[in-house]
Protein backbone atom coordinates (compact mmCIF):
# COMPACT_ATOMS: atom_id res chain seq x y z
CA UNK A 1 -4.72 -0.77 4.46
CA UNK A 2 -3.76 -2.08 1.09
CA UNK A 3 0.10 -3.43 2.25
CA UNK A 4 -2.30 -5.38 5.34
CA UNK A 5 -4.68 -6.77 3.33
CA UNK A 6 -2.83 -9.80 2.77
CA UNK A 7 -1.63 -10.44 6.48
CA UNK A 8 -4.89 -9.88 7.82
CA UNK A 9 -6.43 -11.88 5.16
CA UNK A 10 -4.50 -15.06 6.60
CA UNK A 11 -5.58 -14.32 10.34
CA UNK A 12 -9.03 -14.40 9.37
CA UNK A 13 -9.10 -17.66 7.25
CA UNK A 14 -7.19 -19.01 10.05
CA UNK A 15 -9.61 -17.64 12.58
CA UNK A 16 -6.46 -16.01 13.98
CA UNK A 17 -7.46 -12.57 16.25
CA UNK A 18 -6.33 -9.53 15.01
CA UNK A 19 -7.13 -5.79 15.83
CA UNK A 20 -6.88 -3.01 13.08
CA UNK A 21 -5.89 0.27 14.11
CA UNK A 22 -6.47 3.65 11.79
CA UNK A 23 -6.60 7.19 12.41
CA UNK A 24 -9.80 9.05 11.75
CA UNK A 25 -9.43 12.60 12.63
CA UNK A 26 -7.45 15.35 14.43
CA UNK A 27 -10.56 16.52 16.00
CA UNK A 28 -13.76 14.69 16.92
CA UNK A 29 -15.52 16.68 13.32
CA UNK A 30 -12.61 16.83 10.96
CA UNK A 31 -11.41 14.51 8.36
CA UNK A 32 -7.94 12.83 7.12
CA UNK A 33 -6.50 11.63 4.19
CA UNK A 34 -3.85 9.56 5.33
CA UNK A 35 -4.41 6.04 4.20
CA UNK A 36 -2.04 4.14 7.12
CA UNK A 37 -3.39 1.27 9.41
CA UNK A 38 -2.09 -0.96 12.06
CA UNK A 39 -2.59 -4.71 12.75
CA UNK A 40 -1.72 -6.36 15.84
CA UNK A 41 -1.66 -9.94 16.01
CA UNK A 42 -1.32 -12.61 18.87
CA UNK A 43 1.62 -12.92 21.18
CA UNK A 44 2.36 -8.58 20.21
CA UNK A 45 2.89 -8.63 16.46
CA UNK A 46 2.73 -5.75 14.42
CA UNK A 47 2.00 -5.13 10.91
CA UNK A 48 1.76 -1.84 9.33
CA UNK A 49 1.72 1.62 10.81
CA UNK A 50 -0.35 4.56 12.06
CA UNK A 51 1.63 7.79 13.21
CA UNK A 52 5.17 6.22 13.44
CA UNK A 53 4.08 4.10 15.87
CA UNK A 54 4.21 6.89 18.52
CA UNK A 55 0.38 6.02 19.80
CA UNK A 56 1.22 1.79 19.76
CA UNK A 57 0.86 1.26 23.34
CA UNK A 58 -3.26 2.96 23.58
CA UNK A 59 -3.76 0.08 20.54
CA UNK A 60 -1.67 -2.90 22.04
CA UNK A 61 -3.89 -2.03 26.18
CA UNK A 62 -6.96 -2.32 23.53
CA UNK A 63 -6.07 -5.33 21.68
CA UNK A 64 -5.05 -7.05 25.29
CA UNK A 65 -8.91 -6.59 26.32
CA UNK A 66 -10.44 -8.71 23.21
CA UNK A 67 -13.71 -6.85 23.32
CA UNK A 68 -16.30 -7.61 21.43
CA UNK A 69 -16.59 -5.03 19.43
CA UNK A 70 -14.17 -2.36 18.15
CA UNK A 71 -14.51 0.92 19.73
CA UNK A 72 -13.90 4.97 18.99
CA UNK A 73 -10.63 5.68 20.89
CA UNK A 74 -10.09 9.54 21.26
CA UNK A 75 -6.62 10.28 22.55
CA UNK A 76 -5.15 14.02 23.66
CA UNK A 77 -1.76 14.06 22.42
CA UNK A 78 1.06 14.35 25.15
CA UNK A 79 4.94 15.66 25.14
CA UNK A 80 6.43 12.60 24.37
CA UNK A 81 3.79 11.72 21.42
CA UNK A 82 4.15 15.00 19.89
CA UNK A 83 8.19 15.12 19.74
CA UNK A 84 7.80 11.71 17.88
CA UNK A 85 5.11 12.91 15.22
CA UNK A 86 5.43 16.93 15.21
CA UNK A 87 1.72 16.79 16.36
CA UNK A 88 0.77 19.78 18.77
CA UNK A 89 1.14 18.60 22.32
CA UNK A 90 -2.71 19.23 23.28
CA UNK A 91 -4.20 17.59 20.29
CA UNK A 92 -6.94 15.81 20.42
CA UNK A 93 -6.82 12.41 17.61
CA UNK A 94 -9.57 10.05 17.28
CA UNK A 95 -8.75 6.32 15.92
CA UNK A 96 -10.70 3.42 14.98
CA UNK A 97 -9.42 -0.21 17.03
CA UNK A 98 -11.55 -3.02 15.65
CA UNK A 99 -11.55 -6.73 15.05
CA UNK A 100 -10.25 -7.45 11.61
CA UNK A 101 -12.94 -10.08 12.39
CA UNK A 102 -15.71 -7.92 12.76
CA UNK A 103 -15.85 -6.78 9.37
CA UNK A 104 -16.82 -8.53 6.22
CA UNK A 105 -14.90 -11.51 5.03
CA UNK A 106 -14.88 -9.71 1.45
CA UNK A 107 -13.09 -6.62 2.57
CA UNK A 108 -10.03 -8.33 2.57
CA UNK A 109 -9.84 -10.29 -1.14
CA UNK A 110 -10.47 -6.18 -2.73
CA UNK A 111 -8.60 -4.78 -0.64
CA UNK A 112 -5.77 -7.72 -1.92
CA UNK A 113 -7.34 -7.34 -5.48
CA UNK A 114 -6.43 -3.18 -5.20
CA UNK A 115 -9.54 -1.93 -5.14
CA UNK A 116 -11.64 1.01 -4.48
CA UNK A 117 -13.18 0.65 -1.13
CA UNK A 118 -15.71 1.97 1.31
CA UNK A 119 -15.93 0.80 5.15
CA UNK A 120 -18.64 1.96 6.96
CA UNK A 121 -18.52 1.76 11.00
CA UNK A 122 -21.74 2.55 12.75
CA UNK A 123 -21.06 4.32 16.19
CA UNK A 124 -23.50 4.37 19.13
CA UNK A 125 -21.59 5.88 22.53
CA UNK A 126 -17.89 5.07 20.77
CA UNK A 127 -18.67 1.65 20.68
CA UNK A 128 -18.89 0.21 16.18
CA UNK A 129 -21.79 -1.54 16.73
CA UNK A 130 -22.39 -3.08 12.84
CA UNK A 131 -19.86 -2.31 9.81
CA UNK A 132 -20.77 -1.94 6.38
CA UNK A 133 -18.13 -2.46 3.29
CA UNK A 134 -18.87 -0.99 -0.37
CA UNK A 135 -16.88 -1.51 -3.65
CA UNK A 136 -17.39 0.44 -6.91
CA UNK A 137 -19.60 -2.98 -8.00
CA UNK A 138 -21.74 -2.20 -4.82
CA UNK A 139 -21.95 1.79 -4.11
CA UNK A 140 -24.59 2.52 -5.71
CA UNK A 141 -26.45 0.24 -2.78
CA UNK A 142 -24.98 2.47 0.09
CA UNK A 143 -26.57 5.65 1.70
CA UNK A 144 -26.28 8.82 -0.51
CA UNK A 145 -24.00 10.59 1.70
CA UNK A 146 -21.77 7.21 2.15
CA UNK A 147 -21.51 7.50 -2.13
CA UNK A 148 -21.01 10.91 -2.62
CA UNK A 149 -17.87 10.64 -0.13
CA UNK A 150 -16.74 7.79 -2.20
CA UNK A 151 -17.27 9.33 -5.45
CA UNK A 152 -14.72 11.78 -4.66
CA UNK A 153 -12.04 8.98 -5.26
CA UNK A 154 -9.71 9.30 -2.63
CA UNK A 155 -8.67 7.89 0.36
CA UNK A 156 -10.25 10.01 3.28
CA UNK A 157 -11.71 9.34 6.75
CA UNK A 158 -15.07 11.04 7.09
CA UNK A 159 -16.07 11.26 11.16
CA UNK A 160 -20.04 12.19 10.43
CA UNK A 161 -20.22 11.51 14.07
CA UNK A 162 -23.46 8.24 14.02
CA UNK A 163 -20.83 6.99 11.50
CA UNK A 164 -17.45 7.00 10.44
CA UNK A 165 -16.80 6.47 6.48
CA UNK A 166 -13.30 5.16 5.51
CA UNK A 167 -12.30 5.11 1.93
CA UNK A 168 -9.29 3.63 0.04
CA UNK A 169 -8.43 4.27 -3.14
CA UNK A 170 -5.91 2.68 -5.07
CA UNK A 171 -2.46 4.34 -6.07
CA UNK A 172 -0.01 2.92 -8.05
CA UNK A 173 3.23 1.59 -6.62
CA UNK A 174 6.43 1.60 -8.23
CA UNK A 175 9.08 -0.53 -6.57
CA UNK A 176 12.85 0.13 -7.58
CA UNK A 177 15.54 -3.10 -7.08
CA UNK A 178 18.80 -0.77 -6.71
CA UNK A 179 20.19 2.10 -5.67
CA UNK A 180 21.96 5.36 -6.60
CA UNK A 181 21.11 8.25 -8.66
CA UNK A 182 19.16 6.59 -12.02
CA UNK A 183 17.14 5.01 -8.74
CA UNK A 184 16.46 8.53 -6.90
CA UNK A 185 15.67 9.89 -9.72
CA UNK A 186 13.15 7.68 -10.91
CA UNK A 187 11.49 7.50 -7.56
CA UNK A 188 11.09 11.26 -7.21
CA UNK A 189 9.69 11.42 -10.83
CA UNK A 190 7.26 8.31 -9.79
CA UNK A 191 6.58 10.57 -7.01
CA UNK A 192 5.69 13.65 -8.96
CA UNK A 193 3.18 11.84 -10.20
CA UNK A 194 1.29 10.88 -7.12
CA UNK A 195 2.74 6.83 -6.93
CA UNK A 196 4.25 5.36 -4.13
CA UNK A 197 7.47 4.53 -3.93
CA UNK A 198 10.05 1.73 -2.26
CA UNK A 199 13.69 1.96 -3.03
CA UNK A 200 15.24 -1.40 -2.10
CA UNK A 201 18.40 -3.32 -3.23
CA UNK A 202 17.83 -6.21 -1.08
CA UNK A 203 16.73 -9.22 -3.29
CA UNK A 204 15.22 -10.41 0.14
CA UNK A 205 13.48 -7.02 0.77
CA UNK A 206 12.30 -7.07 -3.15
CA UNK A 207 10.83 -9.94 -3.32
CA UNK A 208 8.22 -8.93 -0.34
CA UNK A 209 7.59 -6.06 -1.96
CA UNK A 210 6.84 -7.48 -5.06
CA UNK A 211 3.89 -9.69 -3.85
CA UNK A 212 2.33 -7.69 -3.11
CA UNK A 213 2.02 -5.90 -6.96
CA UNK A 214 -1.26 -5.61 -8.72
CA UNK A 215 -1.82 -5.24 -12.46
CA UNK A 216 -1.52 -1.17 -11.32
CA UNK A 217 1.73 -1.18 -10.38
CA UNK A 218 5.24 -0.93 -11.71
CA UNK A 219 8.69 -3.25 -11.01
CA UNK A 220 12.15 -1.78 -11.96
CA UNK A 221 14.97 -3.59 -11.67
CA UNK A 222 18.72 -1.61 -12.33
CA UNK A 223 22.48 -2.84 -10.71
CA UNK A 224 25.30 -4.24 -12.26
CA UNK A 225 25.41 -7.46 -10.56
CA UNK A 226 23.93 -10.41 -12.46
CA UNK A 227 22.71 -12.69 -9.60
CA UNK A 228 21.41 -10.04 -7.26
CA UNK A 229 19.40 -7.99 -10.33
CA UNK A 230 18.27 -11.50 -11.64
CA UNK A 231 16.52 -12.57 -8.42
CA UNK A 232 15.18 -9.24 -8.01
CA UNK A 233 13.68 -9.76 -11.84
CA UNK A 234 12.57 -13.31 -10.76
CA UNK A 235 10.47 -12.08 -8.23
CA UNK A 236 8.92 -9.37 -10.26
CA UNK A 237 8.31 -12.02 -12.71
CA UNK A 238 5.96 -14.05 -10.03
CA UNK A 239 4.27 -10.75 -9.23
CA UNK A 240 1.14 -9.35 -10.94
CA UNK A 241 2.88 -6.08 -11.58
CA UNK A 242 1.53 -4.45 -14.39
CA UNK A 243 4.55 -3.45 -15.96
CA UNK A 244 8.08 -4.72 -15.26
CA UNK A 245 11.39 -3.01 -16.28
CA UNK A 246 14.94 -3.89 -16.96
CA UNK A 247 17.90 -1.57 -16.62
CA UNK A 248 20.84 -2.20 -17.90
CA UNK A 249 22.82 -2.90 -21.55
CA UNK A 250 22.04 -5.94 -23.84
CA UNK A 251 24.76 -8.14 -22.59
CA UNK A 252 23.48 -7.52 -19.33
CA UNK A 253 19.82 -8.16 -20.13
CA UNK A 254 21.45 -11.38 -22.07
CA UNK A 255 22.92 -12.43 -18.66
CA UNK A 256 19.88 -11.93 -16.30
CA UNK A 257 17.87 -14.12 -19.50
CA UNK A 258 20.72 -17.01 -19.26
CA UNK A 259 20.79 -16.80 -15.28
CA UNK A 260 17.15 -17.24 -14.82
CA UNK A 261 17.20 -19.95 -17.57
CA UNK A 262 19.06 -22.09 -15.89
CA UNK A 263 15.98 -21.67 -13.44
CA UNK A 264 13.91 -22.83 -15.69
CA UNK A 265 12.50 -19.19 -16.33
CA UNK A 266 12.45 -18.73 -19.66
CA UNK A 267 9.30 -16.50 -20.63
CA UNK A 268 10.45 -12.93 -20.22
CA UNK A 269 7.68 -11.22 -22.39
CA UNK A 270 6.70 -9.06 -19.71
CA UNK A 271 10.03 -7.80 -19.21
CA UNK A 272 10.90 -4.72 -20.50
CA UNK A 273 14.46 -4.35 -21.04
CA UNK A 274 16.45 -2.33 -21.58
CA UNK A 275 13.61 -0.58 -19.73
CA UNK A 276 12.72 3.00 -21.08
CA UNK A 277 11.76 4.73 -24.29
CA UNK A 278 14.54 5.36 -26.76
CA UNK A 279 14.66 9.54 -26.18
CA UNK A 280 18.81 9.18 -26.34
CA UNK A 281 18.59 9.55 -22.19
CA UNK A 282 22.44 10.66 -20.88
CA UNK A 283 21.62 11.85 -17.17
CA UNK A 284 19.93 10.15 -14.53
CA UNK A 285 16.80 12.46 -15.05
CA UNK A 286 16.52 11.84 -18.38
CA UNK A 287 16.65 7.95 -17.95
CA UNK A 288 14.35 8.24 -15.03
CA UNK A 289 12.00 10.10 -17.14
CA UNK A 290 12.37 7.76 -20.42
CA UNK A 291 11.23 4.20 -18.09
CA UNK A 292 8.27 6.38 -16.50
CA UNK A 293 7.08 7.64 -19.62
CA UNK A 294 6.98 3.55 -20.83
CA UNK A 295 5.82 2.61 -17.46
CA UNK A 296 2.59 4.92 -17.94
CA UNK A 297 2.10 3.93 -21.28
CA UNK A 298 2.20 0.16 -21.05
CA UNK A 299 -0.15 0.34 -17.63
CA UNK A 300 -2.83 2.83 -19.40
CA UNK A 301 -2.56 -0.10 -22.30
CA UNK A 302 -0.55 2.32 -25.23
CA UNK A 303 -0.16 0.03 -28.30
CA UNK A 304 3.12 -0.11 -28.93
CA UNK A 305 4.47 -0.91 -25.24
């Protein structure tokens, strides 16, 4: 929900439709962690996913009807779903479909602003008849059971059956400009961790990515050539990552410096670089594991980073 936040965000200032899609449960009392969503937007856009995209067409028939109100949608997984998302043929999945307008208008700055967050959808015969959202400012106001769900701090979907409790909580995202081994590396030891991860040399790719960074979250940027990695550092630079990265020797840190210069970019205080504590790192595991090490330390506020 967190990557949508900021699409959906401009639909509703806009007063734009657009119909969220999430998965609550693989059976109509169970409960999921999985933290994907869906928005569908006018004329068949689609932002986000939920299962691969292998249950699209039950959300896009929904969206087409512009109901008033969002609605339970249980769905018995067939042969062709179940070859596309290793889901038993037979299974029976139950998804929200809602009206990104039918929730509060504050859901979507916290969910933009990365944080912890509690939606509430009241359900009367499948039909969400009122929707309640709680932060960690306003939890304490919600109903016990609503809290104690969310002061488990994870992301979960709760089916209680008269209501359905989502919560997202945030994880931090570490997005890597390059590619190679010092980049696969890094990624899986980000992984370890529990972060998400998006491997991407593209400076065009990057830079999407990196708007949508929060003081949580981590930029690394690695590759030998100058324009490309400079771009890539550019755009990490306009981001609010939390803590930003550099690969590479001093002569090439001194070239990304004079290329964005001549941009007229000239404070590089957030910039790590070269990126990663001095531990003599040789391999690409042991350079992947010096720039995490700095990476946690700088976000959890270590003097010294």
């Amino acid at each position: 929900m967190y990557e949508i936040a900021l699409s959906v965000s401009a639909c509703v200032r806009s007063n734009t439709r657009a119909d969220l899609a999430w998965l609550v449960s693989e059976n109509p009392l169970g409960a999921t962690n999985s933290t994907e969503a869906l928005v569908l937007t006018p004329g068949g856009g689609k932002i986000g996913t939920v299962l691969g995209g292998a249950f699209d067409g039950h959300f896009t028939d929904f969206a087409a009807r512009k109901l008033p109100r969002g609605r339970v949608v249980d769905v018995v997984v067939g042969p062709l779903e179940s070859a596309l998302t290793s889901i038993p043929q037979g299974t029976s999945l139950r998804f929200i479909v809602i009206s990104a307008q039918e929730l509060e208008t504050e859901l979507w700055p916290a969910l933009i602003e990365r944080e912890s967050i509690a939606i509430v959808a009241h359900v009367e015969n499948q039909e969400i008849v009122r929707t309640e959202v709680f932060t960690s400012a306003t939890i304490l106001a919600a109903d016990p059971q609503v809290a104690e769900i969310f002061n488990q701090g994870k992301s979960t979907v709760v089916d209680l059956g008269d209501r359905i409790v989502t919560t997202y909580m945030p994880v931090t995202r570490m997005i890597i400009a390059g590619l190679g081994a010092i980049a696969d590396a890094l990624a899986a030891a980000a992984q370890a961790l529990g972060w998400q991860t998006a491997v991407d040399p593209r400076t065009e790719n990057f830079a999407g990515l990196a708007a949508t960074l929060s003081p949580i979250d981590a930029a690394v940027i690695m590759g030998h050539d100058v324009e490309s990695s400079s771009r890539a550092l550019a755009s990490a630079l306009e981001s609010r990552a939390g803590y930003i990265g550099a690969l590479g020797s001093i002569k090439m840190q001194e070239s990304r410096a004079d290329w964005l210069a001549f941009r007229e970019i000239t404070d590089l205080s957030r910039v790590h670089g070269p990126a990663g504590i001095n531990i003599g790192a040789k391999s690409p595991a042991e350079i992947a594991l010096s720039v995490l090490a700095e990476a946690v330390a700088v976000l959890k506020g270590v003097e010294g980073f």
